[in-house]
PDB file of N, CA and C in Angstrom:
ATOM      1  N   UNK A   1       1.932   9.012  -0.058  1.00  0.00           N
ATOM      2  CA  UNK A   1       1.378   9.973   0.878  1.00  0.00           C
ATOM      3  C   UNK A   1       2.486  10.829   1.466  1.00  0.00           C
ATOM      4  N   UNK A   2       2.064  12.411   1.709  1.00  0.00           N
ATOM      5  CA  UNK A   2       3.189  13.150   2.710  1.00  0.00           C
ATOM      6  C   UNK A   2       2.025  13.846   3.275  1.00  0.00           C
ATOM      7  N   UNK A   3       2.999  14.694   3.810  1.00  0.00           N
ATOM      8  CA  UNK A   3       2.295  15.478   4.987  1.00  0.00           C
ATOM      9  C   UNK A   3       2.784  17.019   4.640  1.00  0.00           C
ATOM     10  N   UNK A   4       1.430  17.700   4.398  1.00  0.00           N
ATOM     11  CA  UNK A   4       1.312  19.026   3.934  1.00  0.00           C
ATOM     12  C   UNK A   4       0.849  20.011   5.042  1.00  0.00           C
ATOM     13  N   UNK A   5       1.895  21.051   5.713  1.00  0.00           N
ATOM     14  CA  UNK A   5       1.482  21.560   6.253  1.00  0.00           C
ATOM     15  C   UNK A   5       0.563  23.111   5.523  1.00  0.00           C
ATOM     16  N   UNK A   6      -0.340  23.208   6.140  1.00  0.00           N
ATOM     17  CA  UNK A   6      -0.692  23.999   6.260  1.00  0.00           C
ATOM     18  C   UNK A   6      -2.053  25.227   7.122  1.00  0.00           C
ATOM     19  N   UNK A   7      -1.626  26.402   7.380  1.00  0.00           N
ATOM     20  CA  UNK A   7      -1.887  27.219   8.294  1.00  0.00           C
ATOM     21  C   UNK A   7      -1.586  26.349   9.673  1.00  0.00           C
ATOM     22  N   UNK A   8      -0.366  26.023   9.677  1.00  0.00           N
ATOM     23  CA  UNK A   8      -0.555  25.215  10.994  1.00  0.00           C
ATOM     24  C   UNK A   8      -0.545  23.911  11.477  1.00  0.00           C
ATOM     25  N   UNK A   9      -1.483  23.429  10.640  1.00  0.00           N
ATOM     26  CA  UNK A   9      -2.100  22.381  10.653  1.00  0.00           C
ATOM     27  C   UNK A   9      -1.986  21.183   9.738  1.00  0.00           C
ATOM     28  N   UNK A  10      -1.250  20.383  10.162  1.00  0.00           N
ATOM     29  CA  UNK A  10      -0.711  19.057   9.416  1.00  0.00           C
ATOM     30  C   UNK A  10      -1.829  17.889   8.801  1.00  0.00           C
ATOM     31  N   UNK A  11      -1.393  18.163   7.520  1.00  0.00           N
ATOM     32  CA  UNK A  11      -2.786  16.809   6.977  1.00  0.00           C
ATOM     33  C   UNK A  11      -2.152  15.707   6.094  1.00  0.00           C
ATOM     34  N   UNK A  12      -2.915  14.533   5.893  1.00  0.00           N
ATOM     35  CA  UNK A  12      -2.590  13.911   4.986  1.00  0.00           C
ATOM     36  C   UNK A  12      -3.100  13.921   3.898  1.00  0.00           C
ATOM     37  N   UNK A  13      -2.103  14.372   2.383  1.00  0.00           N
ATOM     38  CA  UNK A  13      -2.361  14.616   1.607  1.00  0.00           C
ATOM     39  C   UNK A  13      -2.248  13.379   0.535  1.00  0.00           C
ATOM     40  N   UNK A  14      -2.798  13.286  -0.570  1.00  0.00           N
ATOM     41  CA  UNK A  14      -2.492  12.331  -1.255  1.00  0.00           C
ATOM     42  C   UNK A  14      -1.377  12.878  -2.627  1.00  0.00           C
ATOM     43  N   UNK A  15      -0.841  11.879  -3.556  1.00  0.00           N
ATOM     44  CA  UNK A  15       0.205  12.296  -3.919  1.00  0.00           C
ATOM     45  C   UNK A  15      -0.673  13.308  -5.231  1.00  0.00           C
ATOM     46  N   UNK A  16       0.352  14.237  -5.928  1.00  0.00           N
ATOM     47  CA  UNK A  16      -0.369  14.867  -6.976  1.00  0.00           C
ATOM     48  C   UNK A  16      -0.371  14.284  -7.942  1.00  0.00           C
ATOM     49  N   UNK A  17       0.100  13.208  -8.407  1.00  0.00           N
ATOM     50  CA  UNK A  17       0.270  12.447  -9.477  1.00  0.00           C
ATOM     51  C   UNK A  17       1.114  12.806 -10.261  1.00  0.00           C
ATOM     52  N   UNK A  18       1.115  13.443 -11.874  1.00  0.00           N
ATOM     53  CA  UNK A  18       2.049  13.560 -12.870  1.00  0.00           C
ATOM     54  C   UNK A  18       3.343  14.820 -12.270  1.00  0.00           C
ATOM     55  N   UNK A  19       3.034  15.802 -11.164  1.00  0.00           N
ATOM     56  CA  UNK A  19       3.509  16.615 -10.829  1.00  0.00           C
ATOM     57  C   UNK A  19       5.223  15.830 -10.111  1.00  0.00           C
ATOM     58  N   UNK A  20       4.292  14.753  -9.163  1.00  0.00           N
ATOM     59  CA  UNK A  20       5.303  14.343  -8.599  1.00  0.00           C
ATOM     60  C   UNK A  20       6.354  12.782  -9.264  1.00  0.00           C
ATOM     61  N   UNK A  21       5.375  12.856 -10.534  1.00  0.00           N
ATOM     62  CA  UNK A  21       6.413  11.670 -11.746  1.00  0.00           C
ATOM     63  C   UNK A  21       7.460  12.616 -12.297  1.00  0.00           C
ATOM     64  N   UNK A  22       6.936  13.558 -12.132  1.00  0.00           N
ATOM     65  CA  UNK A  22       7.799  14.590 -13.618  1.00  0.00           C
ATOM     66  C   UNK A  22       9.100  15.093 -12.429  1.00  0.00           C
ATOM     67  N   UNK A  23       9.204  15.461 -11.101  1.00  0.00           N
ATOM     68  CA  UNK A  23      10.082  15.639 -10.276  1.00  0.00           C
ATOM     69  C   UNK A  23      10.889  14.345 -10.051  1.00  0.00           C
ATOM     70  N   UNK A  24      10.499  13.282 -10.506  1.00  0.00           N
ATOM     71  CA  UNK A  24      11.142  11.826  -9.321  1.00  0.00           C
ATOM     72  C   UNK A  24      12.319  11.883 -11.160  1.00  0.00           C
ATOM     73  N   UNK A  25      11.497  11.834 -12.506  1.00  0.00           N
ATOM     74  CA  UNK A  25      12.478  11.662 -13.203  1.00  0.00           C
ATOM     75  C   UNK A  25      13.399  12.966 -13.309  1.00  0.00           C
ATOM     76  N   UNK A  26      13.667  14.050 -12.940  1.00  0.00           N
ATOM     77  CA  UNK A  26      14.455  14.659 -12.805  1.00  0.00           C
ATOM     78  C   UNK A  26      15.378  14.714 -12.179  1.00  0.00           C
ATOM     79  N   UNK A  27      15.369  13.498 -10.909  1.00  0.00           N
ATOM     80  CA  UNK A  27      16.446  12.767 -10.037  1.00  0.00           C
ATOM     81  C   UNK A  27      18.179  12.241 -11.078  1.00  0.00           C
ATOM     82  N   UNK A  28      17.218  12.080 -11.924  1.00  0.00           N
ATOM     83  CA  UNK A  28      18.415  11.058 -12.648  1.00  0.00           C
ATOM     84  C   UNK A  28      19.263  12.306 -13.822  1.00  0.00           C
ATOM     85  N   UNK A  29      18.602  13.350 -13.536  1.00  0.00           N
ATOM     86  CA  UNK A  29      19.497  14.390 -14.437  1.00  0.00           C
ATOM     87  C   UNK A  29      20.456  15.611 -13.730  1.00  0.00           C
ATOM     88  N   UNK A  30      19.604  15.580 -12.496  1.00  0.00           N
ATOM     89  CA  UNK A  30      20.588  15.889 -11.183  1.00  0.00           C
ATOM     90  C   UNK A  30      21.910  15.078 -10.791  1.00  0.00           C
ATOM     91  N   UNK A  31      21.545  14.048 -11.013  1.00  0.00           N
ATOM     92  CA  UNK A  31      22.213  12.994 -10.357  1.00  0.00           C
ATOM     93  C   UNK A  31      24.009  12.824 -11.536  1.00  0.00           C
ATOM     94  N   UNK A  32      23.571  13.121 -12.392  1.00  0.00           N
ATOM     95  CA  UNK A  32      24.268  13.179 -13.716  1.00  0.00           C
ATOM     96  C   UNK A  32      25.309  14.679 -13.843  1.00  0.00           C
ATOM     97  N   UNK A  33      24.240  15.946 -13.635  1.00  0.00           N
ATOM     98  CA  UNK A  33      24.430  17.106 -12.875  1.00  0.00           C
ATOM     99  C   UNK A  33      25.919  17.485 -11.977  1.00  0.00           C
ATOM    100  N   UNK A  34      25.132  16.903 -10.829  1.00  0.00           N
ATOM    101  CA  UNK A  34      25.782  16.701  -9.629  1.00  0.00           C
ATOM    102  C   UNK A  34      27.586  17.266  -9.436  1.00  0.00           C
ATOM    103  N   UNK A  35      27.968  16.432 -10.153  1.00  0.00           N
ATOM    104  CA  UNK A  35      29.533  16.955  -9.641  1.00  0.00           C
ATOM    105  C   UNK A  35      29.854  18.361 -11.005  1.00  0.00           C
ATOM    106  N   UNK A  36      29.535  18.984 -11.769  1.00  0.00           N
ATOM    107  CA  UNK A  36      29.463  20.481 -11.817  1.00  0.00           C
ATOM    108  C   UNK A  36      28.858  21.346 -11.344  1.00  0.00           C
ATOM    109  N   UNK A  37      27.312  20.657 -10.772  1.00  0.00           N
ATOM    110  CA  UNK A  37      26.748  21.615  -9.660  1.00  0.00           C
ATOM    111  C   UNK A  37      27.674  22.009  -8.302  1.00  0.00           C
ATOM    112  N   UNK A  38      28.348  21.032  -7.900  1.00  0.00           N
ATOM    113  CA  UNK A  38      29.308  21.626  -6.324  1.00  0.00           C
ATOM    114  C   UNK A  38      30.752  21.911  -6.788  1.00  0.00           C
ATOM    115  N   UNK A  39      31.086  22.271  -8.213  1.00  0.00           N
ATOM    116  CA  UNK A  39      32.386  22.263  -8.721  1.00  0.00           C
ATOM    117  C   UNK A  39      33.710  21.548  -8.699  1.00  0.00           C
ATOM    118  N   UNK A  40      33.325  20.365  -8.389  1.00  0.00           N
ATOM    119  CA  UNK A  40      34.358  19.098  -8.791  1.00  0.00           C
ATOM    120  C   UNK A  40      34.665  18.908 -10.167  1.00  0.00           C
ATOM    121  N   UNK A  41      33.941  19.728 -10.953  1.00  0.00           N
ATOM    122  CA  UNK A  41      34.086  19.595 -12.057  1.00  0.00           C
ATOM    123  C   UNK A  41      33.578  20.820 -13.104  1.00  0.00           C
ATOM    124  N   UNK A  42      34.404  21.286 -13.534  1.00  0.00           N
ATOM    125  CA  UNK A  42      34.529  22.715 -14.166  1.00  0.00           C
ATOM    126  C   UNK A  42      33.287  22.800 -14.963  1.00  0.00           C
ATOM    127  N   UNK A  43      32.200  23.748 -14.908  1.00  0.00           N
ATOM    128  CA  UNK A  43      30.909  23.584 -15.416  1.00  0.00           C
ATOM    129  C   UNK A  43      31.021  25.030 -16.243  1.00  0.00           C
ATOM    130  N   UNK A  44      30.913  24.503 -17.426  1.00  0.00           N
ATOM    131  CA  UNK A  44      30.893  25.515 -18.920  1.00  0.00           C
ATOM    132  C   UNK A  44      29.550  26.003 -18.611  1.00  0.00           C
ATOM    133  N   UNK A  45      29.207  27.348 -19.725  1.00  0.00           N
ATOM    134  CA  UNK A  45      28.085  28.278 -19.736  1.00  0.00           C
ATOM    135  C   UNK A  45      27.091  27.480 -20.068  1.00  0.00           C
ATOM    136  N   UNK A  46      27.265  26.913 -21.377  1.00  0.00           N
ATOM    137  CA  UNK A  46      26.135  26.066 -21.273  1.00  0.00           C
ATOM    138  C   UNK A  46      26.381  24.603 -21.895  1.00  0.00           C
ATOM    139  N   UNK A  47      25.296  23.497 -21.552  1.00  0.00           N
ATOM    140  CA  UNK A  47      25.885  22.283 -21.440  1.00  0.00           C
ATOM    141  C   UNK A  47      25.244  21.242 -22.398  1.00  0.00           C
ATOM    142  N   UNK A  48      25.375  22.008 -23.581  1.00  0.00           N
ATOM    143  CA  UNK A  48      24.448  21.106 -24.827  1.00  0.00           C
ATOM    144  C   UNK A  48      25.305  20.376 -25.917  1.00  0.00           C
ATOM    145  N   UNK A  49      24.865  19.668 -26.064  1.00  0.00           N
ATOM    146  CA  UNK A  49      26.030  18.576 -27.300  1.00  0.00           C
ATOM    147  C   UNK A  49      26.644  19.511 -28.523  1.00  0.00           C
ATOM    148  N   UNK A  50      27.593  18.759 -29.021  1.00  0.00           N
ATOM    149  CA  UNK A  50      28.001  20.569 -30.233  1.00  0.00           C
ATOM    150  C   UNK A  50      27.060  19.133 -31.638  1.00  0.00           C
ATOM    151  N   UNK A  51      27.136  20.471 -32.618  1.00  0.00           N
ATOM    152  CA  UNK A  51      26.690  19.859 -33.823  1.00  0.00           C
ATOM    153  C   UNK A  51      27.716  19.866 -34.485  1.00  0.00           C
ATOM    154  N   UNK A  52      28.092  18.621 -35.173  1.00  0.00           N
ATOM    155  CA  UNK A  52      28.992  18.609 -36.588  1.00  0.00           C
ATOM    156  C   UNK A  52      28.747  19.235 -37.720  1.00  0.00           C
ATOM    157  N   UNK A  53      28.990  19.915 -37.970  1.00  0.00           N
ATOM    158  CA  UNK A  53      28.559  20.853 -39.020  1.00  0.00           C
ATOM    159  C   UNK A  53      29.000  20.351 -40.763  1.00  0.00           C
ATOM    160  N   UNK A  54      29.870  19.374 -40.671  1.00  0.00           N
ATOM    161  CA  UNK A  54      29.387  18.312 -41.666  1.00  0.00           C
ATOM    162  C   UNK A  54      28.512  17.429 -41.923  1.00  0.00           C
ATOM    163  N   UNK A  55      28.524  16.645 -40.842  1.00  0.00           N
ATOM    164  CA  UNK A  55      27.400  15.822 -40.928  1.00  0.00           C
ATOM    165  C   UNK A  55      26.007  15.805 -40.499  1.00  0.00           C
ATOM    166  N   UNK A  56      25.823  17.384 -39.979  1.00  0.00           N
ATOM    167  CA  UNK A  56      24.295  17.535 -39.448  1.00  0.00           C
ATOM    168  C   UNK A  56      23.988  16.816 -38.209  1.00  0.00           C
ATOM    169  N   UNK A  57      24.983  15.969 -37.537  1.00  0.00           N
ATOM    170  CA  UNK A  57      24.513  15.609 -36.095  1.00  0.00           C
ATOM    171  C   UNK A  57      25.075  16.241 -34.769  1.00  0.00           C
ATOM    172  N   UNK A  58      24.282  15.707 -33.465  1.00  0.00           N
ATOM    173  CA  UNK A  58      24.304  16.334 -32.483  1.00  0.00           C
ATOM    174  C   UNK A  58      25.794  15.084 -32.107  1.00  0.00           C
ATOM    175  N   UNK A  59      26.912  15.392 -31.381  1.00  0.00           N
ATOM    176  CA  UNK A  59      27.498  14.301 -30.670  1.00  0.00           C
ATOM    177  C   UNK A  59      27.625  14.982 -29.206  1.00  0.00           C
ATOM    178  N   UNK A  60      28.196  14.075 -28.225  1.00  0.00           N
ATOM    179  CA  UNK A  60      27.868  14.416 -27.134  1.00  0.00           C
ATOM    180  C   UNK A  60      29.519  14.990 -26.801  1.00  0.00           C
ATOM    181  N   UNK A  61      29.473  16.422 -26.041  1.00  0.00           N
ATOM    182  CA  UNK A  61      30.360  16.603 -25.186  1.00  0.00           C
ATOM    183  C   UNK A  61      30.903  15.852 -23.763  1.00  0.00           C
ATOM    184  N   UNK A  62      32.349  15.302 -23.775  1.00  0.00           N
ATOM    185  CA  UNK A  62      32.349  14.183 -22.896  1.00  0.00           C
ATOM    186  C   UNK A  62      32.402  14.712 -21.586  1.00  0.00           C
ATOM    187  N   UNK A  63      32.836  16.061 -21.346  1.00  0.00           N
ATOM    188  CA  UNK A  63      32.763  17.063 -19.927  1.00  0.00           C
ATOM    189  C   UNK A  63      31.441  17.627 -19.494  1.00  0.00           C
ATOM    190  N   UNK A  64      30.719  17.407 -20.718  1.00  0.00           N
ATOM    191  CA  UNK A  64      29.370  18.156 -19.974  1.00  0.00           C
ATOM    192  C   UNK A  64      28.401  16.825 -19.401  1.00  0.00           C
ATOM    193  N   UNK A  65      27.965  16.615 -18.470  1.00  0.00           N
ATOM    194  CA  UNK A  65      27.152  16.165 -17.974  1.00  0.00           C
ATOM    195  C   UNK A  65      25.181  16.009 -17.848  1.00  0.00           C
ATOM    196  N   UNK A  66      24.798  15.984 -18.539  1.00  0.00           N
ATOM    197  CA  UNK A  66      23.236  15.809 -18.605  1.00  0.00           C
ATOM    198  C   UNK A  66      22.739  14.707 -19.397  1.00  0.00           C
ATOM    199  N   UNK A  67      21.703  14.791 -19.546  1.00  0.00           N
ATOM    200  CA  UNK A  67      20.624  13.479 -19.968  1.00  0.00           C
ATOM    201  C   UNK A  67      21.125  13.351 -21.592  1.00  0.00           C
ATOM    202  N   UNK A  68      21.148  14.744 -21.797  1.00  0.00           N
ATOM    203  CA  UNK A  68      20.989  14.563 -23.423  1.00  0.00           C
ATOM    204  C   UNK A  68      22.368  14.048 -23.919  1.00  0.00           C
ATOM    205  N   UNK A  69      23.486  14.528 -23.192  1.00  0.00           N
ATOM    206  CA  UNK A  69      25.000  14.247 -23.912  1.00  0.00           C
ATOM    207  C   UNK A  69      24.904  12.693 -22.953  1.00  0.00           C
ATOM    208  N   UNK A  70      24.426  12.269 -21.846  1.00  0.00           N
ATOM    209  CA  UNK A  70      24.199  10.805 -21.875  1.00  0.00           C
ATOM    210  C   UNK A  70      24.100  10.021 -22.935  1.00  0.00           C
ATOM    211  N   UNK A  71      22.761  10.222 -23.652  1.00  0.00           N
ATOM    212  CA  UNK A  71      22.166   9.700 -23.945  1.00  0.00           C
ATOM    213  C   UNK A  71      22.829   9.467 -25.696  1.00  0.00           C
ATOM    214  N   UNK A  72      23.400  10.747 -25.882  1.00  0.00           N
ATOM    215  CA  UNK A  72      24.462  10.483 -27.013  1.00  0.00           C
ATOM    216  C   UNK A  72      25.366   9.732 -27.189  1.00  0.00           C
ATOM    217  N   UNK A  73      25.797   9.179 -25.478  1.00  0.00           N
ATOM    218  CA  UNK A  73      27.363   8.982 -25.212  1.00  0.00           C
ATOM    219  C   UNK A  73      26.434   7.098 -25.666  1.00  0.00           C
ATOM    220  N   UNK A  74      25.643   6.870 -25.114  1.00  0.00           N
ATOM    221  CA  UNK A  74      24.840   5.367 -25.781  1.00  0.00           C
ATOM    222  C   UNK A  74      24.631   5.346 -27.040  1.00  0.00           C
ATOM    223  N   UNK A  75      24.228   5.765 -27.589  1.00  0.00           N
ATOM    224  CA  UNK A  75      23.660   5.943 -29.163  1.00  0.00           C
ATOM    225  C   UNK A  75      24.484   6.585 -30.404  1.00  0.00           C
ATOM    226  N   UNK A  76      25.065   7.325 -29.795  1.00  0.00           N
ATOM    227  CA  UNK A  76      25.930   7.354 -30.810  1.00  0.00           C
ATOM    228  C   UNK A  76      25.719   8.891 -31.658  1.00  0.00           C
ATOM    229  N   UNK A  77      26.021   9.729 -32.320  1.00  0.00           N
ATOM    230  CA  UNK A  77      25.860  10.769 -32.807  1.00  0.00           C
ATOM    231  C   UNK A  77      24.504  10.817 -33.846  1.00  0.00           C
ATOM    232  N   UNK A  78      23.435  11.452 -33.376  1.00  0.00           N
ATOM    233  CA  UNK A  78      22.045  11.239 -34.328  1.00  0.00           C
ATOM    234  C   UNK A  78      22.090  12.709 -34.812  1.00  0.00           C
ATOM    235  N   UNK A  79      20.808  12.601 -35.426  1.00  0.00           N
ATOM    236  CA  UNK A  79      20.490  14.046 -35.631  1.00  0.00           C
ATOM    237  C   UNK A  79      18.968  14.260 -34.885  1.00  0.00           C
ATOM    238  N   UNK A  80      19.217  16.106 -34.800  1.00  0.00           N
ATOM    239  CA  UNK A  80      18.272  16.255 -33.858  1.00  0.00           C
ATOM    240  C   UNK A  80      17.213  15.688 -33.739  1.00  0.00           C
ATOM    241  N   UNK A  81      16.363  15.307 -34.847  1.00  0.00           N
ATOM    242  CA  UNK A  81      15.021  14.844 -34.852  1.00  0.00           C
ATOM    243  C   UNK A  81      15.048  13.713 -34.079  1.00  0.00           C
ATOM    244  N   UNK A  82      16.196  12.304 -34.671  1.00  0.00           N
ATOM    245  CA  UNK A  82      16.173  11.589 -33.697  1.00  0.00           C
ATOM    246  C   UNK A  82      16.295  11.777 -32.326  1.00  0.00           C
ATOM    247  N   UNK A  83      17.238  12.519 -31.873  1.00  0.00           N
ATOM    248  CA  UNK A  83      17.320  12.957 -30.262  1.00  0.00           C
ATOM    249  C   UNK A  83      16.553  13.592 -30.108  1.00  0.00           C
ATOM    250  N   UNK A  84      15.348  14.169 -30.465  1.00  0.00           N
ATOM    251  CA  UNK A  84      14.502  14.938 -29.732  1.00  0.00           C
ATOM    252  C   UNK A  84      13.675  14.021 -29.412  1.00  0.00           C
ATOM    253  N   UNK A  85      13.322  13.085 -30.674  1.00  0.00           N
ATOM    254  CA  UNK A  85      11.713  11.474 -31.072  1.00  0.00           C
ATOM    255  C   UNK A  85      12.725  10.758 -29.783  1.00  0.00           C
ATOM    256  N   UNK A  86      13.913  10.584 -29.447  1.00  0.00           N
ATOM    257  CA  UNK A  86      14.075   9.378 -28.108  1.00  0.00           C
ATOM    258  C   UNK A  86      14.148   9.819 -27.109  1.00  0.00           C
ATOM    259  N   UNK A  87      14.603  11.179 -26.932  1.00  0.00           N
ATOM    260  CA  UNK A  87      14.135  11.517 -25.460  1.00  0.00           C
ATOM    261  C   UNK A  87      13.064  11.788 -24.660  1.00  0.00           C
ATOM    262  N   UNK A  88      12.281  12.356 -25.810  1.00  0.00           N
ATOM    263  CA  UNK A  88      10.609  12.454 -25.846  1.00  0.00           C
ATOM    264  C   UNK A  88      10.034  10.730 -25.198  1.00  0.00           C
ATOM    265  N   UNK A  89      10.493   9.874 -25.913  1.00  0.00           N
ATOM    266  CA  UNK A  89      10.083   8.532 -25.765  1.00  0.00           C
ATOM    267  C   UNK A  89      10.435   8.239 -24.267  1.00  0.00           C
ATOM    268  N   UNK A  90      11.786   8.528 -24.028  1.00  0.00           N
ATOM    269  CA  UNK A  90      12.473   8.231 -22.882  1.00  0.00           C
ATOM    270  C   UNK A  90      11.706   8.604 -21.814  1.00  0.00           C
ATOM    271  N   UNK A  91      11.455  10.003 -21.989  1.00  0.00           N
ATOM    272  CA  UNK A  91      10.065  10.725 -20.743  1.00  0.00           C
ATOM    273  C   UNK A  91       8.908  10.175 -20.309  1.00  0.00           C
ATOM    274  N   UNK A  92       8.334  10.159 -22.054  1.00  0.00           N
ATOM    275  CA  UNK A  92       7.430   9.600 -21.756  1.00  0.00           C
ATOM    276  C   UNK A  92       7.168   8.111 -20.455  1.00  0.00           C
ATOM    277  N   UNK A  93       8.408   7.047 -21.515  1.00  0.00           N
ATOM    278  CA  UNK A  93       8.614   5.683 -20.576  1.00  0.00           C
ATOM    279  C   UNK A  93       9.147   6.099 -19.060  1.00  0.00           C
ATOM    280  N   UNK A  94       9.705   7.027 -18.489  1.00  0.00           N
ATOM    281  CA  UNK A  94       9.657   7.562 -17.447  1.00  0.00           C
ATOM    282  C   UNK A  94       8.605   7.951 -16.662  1.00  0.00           C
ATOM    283  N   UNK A  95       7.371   8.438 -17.153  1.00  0.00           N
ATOM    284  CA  UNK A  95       6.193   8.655 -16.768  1.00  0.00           C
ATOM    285  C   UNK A  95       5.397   7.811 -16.456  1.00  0.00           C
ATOM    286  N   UNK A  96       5.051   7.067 -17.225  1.00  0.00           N
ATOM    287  CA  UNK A  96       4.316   5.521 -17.017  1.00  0.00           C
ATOM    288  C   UNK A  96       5.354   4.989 -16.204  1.00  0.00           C
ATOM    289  N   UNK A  97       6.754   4.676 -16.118  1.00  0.00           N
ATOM    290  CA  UNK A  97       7.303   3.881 -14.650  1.00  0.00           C
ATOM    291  C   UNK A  97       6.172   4.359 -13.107  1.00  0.00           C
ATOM    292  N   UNK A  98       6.738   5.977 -13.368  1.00  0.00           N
ATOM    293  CA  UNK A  98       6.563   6.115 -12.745  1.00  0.00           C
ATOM    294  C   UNK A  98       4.890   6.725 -12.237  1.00  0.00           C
ATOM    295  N   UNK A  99       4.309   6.400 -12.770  1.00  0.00           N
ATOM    296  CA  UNK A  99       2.504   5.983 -12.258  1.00  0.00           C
ATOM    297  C   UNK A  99       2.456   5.136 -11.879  1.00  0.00           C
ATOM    298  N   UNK A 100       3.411   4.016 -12.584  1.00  0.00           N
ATOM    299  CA  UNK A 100       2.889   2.512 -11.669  1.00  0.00           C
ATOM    300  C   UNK A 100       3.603   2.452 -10.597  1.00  0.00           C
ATOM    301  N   UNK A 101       4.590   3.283 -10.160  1.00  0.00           N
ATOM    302  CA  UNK A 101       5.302   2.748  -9.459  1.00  0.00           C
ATOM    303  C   UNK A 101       4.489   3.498  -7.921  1.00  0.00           C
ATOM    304  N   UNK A 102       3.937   4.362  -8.086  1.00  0.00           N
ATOM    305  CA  UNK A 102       3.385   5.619  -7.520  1.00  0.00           C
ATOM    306  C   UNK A 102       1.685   4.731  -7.132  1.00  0.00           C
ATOM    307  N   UNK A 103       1.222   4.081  -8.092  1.00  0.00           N
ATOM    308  CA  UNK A 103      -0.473   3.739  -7.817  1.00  0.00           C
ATOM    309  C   UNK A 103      -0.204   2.067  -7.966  1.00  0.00           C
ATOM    310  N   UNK A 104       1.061   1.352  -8.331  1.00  0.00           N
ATOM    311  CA  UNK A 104       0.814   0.087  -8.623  1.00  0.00           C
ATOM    312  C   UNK A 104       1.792  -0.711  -7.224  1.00  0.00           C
ATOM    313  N   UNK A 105       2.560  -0.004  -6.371  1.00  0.00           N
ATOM    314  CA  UNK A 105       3.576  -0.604  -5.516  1.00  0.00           C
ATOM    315  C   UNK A 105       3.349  -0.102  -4.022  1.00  0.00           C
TER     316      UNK A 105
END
């Protein structure tokens, strides 16, 4: 529950559901984010894994910071299909946490 103002007038609202799953997992890519967002750390144009152009995979840049070069830095150098099929998965299992955690706690 929060409290939605409006015209004035303060109510209790109930939560929106998938709106507010899909914001709570974006915590953890901020969070990852974070020190090139306030410049502690030199933040390039853009922040996507490079491809090996021999071997057709994505590996992760160790300066850039986000979910996806995370998620490389665990797994190891895939190719896109795989990194697209586990992060997809990853969301998904992010979503269902977070319903239950939202309607079950």
């Amino acid at each position: 529950f929060f409290f939605q103002a409006e015209d004035g007038i303060r109510v209790l609202v109930r939560s929106r559901g998938l709106g507010d799953v899909y914001k709570r997992q974006q915590i953890l890519n901020f969070i990852l984010s974070f020190p090139q967002l306030i410049g502690v750390i030199k933040c390039p144009k853009h922040r996507l894994p490079a491809l090996n152009p021999g071997t057709l995979r994505l590996e992760c840049v160790h300066h850039h910071f986000t979910l996806i070069n995370a998620f490389l830095r665990i797994f190891g150098p895939t190719n896109e299909k795989q990194t697209v099929t586990m992060l997809l998965l990853f969301q998904a299992l992010c979503c269902v946490a977070g319903l239950l955690w939202q309607y079950l706690l």
